[in-house]
C-alpha atoms as a PDB file:
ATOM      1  CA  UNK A   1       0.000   0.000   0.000  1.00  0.00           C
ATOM      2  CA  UNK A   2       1.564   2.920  -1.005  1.00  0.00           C
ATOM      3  CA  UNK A   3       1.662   5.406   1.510  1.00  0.00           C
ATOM      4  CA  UNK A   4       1.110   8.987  -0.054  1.00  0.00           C
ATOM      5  CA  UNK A   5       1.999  11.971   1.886  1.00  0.00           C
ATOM      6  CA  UNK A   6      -0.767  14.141   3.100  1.00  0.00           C
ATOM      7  CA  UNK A   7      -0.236  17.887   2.098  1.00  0.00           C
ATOM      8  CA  UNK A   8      -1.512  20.348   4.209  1.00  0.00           C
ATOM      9  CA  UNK A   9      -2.904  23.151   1.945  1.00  0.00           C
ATOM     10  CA  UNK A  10      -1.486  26.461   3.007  1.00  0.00           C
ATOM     11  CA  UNK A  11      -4.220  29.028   1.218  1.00  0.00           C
ATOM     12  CA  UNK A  12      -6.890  29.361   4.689  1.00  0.00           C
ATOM     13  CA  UNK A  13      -3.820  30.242   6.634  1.00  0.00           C
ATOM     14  CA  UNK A  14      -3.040  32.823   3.802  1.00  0.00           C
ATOM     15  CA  UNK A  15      -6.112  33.894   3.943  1.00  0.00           C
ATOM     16  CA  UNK A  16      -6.570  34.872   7.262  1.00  0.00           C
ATOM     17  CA  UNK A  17      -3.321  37.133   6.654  1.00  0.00           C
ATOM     18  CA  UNK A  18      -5.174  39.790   4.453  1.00  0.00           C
ATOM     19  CA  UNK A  19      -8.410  39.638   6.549  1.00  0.00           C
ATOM     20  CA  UNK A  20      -6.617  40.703   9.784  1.00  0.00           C
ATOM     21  CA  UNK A  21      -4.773  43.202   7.990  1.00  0.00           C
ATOM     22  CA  UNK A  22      -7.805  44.809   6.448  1.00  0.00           C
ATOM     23  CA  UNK A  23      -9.415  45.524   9.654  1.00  0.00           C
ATOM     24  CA  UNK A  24     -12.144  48.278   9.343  1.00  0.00           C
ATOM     25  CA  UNK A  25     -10.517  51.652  10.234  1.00  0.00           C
ATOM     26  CA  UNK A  26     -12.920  53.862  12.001  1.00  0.00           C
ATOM     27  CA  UNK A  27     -13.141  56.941  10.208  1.00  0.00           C
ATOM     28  CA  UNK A  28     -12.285  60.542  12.057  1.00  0.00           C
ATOM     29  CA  UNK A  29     -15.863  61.474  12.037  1.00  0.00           C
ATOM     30  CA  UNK A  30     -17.649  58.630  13.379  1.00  0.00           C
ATOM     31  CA  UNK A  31     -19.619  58.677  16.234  1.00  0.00           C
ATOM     32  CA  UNK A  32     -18.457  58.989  19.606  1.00  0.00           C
ATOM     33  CA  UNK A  33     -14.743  58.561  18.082  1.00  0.00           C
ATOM     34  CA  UNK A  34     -12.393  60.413  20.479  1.00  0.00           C
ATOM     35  CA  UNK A  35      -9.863  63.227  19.320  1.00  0.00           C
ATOM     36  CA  UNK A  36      -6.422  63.454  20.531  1.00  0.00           C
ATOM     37  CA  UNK A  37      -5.219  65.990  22.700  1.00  0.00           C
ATOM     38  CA  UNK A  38      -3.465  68.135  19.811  1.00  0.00           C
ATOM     39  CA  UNK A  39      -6.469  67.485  17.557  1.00  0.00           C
ATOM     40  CA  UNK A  40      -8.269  68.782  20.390  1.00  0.00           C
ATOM     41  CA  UNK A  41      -6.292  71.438  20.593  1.00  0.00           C
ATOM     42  CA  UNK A  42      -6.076  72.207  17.133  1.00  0.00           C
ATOM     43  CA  UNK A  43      -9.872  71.915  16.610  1.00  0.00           C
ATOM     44  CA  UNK A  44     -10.771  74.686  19.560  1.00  0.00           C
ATOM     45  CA  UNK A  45      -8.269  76.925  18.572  1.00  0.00           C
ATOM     46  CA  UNK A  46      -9.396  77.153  15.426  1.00  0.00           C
ATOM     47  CA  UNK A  47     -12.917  78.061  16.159  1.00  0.00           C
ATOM     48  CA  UNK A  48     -11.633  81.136  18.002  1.00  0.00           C
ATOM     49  CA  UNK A  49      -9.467  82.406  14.815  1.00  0.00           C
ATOM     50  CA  UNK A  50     -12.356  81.828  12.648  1.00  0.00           C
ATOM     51  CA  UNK A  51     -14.580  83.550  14.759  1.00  0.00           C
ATOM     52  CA  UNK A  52     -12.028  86.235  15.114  1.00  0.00           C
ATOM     53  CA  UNK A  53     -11.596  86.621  11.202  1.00  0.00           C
ATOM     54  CA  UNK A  54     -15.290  87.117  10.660  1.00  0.00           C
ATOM     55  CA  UNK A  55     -15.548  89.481  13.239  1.00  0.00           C
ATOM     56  CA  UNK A  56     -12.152  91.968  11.428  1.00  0.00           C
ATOM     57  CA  UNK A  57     -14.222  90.777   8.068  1.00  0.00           C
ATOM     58  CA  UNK A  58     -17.829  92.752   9.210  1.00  0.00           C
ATOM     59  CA  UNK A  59     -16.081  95.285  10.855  1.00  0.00           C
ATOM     60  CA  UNK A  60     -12.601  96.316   8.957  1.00  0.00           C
ATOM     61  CA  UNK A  61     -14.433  95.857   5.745  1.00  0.00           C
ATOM     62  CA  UNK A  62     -16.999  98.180   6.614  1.00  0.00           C
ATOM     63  CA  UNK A  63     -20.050  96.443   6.745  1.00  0.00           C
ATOM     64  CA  UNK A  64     -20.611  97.392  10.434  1.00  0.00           C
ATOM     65  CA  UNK A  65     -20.700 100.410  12.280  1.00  0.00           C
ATOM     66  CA  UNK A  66     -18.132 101.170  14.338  1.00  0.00           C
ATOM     67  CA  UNK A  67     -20.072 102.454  16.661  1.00  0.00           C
ATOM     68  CA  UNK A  68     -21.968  99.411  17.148  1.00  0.00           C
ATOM     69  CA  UNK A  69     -18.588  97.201  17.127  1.00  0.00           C
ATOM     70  CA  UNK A  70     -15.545  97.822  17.344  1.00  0.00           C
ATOM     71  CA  UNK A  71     -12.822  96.001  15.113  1.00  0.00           C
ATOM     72  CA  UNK A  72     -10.580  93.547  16.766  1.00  0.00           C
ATOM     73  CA  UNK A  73      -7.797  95.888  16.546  1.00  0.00           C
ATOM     74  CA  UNK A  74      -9.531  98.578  18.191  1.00  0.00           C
ATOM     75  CA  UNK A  75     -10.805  96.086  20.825  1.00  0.00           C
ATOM     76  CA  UNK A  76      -7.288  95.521  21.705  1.00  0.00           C
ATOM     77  CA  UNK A  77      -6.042  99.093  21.416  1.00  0.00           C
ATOM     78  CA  UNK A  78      -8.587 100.057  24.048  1.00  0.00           C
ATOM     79  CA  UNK A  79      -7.651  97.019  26.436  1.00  0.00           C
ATOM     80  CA  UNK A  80      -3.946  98.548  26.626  1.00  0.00           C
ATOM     81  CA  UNK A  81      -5.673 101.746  27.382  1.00  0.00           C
ATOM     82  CA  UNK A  82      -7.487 100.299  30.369  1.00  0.00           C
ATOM     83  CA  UNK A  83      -4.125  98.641  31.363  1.00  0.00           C
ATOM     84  CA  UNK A  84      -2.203 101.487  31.167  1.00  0.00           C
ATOM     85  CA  UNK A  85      -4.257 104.837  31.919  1.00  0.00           C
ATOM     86  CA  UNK A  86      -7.334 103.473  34.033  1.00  0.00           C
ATOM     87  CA  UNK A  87      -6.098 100.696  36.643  1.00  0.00           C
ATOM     88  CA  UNK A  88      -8.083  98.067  34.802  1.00  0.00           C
ATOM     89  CA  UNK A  89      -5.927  95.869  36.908  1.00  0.00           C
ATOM     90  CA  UNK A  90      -7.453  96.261  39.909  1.00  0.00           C
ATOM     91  CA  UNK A  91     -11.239  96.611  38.557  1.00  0.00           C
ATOM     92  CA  UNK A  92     -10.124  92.712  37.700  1.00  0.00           C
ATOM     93  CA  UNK A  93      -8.515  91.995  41.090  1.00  0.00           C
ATOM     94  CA  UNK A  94     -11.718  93.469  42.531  1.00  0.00           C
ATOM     95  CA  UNK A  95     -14.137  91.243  40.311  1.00  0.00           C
ATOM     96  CA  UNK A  96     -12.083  88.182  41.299  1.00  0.00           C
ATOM     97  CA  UNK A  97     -11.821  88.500  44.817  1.00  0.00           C
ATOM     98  CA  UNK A  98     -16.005  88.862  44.611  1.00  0.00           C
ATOM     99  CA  UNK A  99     -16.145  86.014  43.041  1.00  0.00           C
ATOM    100  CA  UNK A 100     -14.445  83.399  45.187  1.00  0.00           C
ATOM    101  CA  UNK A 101     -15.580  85.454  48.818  1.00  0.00           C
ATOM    102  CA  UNK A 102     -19.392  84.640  47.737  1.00  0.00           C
ATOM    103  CA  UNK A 103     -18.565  81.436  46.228  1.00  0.00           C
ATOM    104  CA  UNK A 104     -16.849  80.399  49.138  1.00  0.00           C
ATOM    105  CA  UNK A 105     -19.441  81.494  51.980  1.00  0.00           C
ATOM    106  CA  UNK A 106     -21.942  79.349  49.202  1.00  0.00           C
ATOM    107  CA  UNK A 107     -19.466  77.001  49.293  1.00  0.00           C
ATOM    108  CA  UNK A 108     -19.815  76.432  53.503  1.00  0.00           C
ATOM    109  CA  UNK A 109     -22.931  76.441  53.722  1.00  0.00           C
ATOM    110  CA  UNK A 110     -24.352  74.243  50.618  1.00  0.00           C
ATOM    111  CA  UNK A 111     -21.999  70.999  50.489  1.00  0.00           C
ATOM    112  CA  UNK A 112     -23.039  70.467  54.723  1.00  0.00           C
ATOM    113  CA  UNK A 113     -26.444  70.715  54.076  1.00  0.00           C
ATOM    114  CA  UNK A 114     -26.445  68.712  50.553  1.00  0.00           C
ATOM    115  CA  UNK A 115     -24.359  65.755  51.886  1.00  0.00           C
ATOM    116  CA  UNK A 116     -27.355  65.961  54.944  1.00  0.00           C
ATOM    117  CA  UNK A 117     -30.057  66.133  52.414  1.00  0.00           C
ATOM    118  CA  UNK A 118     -28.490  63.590  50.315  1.00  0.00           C
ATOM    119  CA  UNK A 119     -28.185  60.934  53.668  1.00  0.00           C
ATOM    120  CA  UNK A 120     -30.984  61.575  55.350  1.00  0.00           C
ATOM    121  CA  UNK A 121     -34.147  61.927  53.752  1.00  0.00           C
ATOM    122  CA  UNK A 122     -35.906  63.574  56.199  1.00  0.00           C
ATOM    123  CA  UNK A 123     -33.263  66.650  56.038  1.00  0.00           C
ATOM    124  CA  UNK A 124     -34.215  66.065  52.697  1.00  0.00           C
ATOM    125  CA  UNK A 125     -37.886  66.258  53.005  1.00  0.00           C
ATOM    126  CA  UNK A 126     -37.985  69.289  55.205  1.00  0.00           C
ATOM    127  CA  UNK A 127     -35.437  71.497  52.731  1.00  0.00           C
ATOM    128  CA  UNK A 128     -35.884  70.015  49.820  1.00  0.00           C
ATOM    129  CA  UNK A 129     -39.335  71.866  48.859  1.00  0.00           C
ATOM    130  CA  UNK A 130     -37.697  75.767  49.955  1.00  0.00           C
ATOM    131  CA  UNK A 131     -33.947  74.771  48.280  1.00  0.00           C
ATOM    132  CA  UNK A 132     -36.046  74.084  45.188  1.00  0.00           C
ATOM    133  CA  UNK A 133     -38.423  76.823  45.220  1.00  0.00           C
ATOM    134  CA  UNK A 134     -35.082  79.457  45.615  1.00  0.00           C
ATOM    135  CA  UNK A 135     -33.110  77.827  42.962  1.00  0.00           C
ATOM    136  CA  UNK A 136     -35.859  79.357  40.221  1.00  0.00           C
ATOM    137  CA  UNK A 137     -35.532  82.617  41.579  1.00  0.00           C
ATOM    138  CA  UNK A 138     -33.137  84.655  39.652  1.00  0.00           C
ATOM    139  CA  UNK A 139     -30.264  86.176  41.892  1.00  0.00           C
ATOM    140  CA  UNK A 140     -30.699  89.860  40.079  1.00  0.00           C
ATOM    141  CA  UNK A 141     -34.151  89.998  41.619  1.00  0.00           C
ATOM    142  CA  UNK A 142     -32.774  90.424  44.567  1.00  0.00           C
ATOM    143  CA  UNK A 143     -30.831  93.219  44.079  1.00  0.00           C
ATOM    144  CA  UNK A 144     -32.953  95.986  45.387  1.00  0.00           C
ATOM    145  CA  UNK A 145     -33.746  94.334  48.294  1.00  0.00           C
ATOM    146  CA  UNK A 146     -29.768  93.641  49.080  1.00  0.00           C
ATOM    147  CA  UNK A 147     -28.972  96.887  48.513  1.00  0.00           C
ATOM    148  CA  UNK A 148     -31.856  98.056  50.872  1.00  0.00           C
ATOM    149  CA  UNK A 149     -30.443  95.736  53.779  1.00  0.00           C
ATOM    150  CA  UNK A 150     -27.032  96.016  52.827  1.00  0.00           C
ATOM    151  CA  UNK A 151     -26.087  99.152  51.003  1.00  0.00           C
ATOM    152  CA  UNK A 152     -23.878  99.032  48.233  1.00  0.00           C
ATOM    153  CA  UNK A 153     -20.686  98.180  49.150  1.00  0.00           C
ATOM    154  CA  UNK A 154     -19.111  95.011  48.573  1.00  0.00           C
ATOM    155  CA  UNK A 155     -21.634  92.816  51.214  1.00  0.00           C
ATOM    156  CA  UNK A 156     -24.152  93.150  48.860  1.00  0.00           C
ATOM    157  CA  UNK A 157     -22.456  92.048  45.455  1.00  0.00           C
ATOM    158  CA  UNK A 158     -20.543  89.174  48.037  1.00  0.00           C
ATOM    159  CA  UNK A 159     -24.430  88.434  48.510  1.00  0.00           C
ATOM    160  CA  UNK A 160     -25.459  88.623  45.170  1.00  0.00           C
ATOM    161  CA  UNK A 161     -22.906  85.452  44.745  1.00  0.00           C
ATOM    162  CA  UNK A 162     -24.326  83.842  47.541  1.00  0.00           C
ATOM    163  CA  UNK A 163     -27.540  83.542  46.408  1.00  0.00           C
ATOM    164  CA  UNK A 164     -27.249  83.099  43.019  1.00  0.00           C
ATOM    165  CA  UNK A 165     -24.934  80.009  43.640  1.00  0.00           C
ATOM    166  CA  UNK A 166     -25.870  78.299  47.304  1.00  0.00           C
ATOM    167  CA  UNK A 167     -29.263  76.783  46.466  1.00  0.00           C
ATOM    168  CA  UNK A 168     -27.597  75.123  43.046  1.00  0.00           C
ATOM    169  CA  UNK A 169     -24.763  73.759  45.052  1.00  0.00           C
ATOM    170  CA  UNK A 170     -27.215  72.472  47.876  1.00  0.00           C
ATOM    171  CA  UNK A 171     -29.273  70.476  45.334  1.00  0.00           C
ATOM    172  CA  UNK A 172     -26.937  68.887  42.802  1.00  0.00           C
ATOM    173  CA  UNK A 173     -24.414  67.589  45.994  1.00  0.00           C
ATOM    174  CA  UNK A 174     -28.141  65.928  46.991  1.00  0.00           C
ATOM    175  CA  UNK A 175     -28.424  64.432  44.109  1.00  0.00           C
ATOM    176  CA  UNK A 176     -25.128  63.158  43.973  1.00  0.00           C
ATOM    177  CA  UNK A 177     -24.811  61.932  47.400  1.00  0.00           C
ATOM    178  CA  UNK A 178     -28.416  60.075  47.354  1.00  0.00           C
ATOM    179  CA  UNK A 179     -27.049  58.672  43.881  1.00  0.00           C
ATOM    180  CA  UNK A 180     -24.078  56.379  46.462  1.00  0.00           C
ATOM    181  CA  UNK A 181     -24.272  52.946  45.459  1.00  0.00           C
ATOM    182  CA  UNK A 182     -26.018  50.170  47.677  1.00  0.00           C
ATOM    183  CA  UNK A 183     -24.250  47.853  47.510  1.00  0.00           C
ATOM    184  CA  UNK A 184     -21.311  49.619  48.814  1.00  0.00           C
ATOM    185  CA  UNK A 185     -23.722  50.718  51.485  1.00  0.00           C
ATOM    186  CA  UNK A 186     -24.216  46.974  52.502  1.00  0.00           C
ATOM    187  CA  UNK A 187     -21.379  45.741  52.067  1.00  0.00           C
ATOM    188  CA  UNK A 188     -19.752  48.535  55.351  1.00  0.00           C
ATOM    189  CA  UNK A 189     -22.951  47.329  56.871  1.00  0.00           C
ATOM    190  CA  UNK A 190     -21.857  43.595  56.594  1.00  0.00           C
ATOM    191  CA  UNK A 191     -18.721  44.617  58.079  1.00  0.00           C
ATOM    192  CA  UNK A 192     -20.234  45.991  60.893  1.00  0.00           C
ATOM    193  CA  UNK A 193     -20.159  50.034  60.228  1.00  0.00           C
ATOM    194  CA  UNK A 194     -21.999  52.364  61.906  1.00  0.00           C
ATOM    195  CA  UNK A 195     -24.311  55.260  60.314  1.00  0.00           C
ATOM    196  CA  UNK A 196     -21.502  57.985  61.326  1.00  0.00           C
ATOM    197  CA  UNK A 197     -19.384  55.668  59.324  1.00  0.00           C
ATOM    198  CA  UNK A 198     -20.815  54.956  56.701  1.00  0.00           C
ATOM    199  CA  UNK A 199     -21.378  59.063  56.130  1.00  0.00           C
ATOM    200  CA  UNK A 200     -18.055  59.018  56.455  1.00  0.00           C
ATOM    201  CA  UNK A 201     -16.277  56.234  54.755  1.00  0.00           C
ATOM    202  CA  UNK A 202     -18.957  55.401  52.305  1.00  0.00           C
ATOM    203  CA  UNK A 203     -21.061  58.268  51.114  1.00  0.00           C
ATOM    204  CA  UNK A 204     -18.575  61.318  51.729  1.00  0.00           C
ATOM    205  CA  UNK A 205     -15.881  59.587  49.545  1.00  0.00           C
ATOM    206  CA  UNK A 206     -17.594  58.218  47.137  1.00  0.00           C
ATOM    207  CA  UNK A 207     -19.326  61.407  46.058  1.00  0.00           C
ATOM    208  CA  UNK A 208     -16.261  63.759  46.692  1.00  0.00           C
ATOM    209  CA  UNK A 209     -15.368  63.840  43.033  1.00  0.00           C
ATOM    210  CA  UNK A 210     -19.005  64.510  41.904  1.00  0.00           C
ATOM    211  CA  UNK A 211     -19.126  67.509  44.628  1.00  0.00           C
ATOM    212  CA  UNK A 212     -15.614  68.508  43.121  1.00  0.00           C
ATOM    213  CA  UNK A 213     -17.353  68.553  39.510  1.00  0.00           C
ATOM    214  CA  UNK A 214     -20.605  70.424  40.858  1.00  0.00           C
ATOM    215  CA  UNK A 215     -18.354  73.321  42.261  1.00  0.00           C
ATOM    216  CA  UNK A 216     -16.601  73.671  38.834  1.00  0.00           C
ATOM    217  CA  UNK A 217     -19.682  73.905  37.207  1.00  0.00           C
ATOM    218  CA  UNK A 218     -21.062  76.544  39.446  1.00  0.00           C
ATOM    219  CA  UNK A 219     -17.841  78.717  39.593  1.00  0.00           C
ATOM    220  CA  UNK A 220     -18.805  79.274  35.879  1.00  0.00           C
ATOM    221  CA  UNK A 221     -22.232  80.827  36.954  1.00  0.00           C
ATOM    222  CA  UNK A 222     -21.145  82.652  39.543  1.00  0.00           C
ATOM    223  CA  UNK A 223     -19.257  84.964  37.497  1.00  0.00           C
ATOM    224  CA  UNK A 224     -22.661  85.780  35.581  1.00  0.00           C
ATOM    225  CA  UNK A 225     -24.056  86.791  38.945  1.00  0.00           C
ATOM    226  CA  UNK A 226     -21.276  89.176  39.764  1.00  0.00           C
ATOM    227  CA  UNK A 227     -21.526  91.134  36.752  1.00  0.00           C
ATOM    228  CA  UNK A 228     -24.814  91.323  37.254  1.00  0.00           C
ATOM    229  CA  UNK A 229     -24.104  92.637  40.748  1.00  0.00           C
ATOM    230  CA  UNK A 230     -21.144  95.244  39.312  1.00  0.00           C
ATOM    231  CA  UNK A 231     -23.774  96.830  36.602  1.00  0.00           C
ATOM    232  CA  UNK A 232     -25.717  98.144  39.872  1.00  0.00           C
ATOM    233  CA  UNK A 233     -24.177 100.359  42.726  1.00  0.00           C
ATOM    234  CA  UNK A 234     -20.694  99.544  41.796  1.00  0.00           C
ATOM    235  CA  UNK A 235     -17.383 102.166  41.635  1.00  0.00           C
ATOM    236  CA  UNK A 236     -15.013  99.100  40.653  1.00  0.00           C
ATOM    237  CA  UNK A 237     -14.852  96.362  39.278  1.00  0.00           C
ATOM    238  CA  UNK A 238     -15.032  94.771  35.155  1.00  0.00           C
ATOM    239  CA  UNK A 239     -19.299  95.133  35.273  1.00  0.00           C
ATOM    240  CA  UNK A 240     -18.884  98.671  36.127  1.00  0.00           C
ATOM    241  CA  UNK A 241     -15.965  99.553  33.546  1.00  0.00           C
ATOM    242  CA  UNK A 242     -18.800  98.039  31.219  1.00  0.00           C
ATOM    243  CA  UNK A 243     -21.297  99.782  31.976  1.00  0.00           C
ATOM    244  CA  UNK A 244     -19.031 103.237  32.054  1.00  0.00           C
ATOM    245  CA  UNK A 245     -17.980 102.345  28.266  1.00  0.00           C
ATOM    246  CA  UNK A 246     -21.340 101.893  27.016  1.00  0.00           C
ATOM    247  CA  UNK A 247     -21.991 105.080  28.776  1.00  0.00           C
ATOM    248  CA  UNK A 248     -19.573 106.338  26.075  1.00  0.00           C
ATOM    249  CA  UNK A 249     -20.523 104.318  23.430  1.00  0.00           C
ATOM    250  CA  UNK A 250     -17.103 102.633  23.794  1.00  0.00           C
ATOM    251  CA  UNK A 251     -17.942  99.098  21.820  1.00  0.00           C
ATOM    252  CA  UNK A 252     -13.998  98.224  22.189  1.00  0.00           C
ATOM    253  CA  UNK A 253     -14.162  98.699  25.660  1.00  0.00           C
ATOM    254  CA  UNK A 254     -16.824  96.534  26.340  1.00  0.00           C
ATOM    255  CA  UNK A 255     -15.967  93.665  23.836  1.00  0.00           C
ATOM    256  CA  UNK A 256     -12.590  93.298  25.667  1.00  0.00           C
ATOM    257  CA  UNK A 257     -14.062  93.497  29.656  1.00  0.00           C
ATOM    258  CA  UNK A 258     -16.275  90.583  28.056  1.00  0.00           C
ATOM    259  CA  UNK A 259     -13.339  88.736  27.055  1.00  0.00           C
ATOM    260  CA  UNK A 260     -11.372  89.420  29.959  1.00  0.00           C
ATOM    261  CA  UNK A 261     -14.119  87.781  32.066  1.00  0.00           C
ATOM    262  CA  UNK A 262     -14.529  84.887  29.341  1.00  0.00           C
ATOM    263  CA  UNK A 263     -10.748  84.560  29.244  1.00  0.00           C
ATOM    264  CA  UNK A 264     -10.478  84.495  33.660  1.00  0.00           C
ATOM    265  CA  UNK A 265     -13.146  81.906  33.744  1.00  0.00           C
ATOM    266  CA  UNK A 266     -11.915  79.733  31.031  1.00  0.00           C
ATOM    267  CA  UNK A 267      -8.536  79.445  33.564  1.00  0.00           C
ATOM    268  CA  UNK A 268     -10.132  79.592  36.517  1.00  0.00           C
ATOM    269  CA  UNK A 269     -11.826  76.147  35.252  1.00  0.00           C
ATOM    270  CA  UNK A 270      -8.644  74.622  34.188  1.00  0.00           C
ATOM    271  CA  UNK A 271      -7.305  74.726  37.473  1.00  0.00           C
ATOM    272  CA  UNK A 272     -10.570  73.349  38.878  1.00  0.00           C
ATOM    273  CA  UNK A 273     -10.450  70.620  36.749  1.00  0.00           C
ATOM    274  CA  UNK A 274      -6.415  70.303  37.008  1.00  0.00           C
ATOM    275  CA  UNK A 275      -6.761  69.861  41.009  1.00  0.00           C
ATOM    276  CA  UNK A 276      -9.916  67.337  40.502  1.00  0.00           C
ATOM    277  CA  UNK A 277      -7.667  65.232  38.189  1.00  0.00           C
ATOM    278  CA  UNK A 278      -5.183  65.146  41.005  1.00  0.00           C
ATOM    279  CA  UNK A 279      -7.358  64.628  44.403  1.00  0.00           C
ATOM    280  CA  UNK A 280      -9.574  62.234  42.563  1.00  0.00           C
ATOM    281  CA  UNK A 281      -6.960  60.606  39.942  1.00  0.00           C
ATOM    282  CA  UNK A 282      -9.123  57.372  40.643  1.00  0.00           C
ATOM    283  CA  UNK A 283     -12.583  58.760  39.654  1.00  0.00           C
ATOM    284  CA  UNK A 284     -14.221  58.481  35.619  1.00  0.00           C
ATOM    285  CA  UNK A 285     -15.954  61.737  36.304  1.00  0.00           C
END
């Protein structure tokens, strides 16, 4: 019997070769397809040069009033004017400062009170209905009444902040707190925690990076509320050098206050988010 030798044909193995190698390539635009960083970067900053050469297009070329807008180059011949002959500097230290005193007094009393709403629900029942009813109430309605109680010096812009950011802060750190998981609850039970532990071991850590995020987030608003508190009342800071220049129909003036407040916040939240990164280097959020 002849014993013929048994070739192994070669061509599947081949032709697994090309099919691994053609692997579907996402394409740039797909959905939910990240960016890199330098894309990123690339991508944002590009927006803002765009934006910037249809502004010098409407405004260089004529088509709008000057008086209306200024051009960028007259935006930023202005700003060194405000640098250089008006003390702009410290109308910004001023707006600053207002900023973080009522965001901070917010600050103290809202993350207490939401981690207690947020653990206890009948903290949460009793505050819950007033906490919501105040967070609809816009914080430039109170104005007159502020500046009947507390005058206008800086008490009642620091107040302004306060109000306008406390009852947000109070809410969304309830939310996040009630959000802990259960099983995590359970399981501390199991090993034999108490309730003041498990506030404290559990719930407080687990929702420190979502408290962390919900402060970001409302630094941003607070800075609407202290212009708001500037245009009224005020001898300093950048809401009452805007509302001097449109007392002079300054358009360059104004456009670069706006930016300088655009331009403070946009850092402010990059260190927010740079410290979260680092205290909560464990978290998704």
């Amino acid at each position: 019997m002849d014993a013929t030798p048994v070739m192994h044909s070669s061509k599947p193995v081949a032709a697994v070769a090309p099919a691994m190698a053609q692997a579907p390539r996402r394409r740039a635009m797909a959905p939910l397809e990240p960016v890199s960083a330098p894309a990123r970067w690339l991508l944002g900053l590009g927006f803002f040069v765009a934006f910037v050469v249809v502004w010098g297009f409407f405004t260089l070329g004529g088509f709008v009033s000057p008086t209306f807008l200024a051009s960028p180059f007259t935006m930023v011949k202005e700003g060194i004017l405000l640098f250089t002959q008006y003390n702009f500097i410290h109308d910004i230290g001023m707006t600053v400062w207002r900023v973080l005193g009522g965001f901070v007094l917010a600050t103290i009393v809202a993350v207490p009170l939401g981690i207690a709403m947020g653990t206890w629900k009948g903290v949460e029942a009793f505050f819950e209905p007033f906490v919501s009813f105040c967070r609809y109430l816009p914080a430039s309605a109170f104005i007159p009444l502020l500046i009947l109680w507390a005058g206008i010096g800086e008490t009642q812009k620091l107040l302004v902040i306060f109000i306008g950011s406390v009852f947000q802060i109070t809410l969304m750190v309830a939310v996040t707190v009630g959000g802990a998981r259960r099983d995590l609850v359970e399981a501390a039970y199991t090993l034999g925690a108490k309730s003041r532990g498990i506030v404290l071991r559990v719930l407080i850590p687990g929702a420190a990076p979502g408290i962390a995020e919900t402060l970001r987030l409302v630094l941003g608003w607070a800075w609407t509320y202290v212009i708001v508190a500037e245009l009224i009342g005020s001898s300093s800071g950048i809401g009452h050098m805007i509302t001097d220049s449109q007392a002079l129909l300054n358009t360059g003036q104004i456009i670069f206050g706006i930016i300088v407040i655009g331009v403070i916040g946009l850092i402010s939240d990059f260190v927010f988010k740079a410290i979260n990164r680092r205290l909560f280097a464990w978290s998704t959020i």
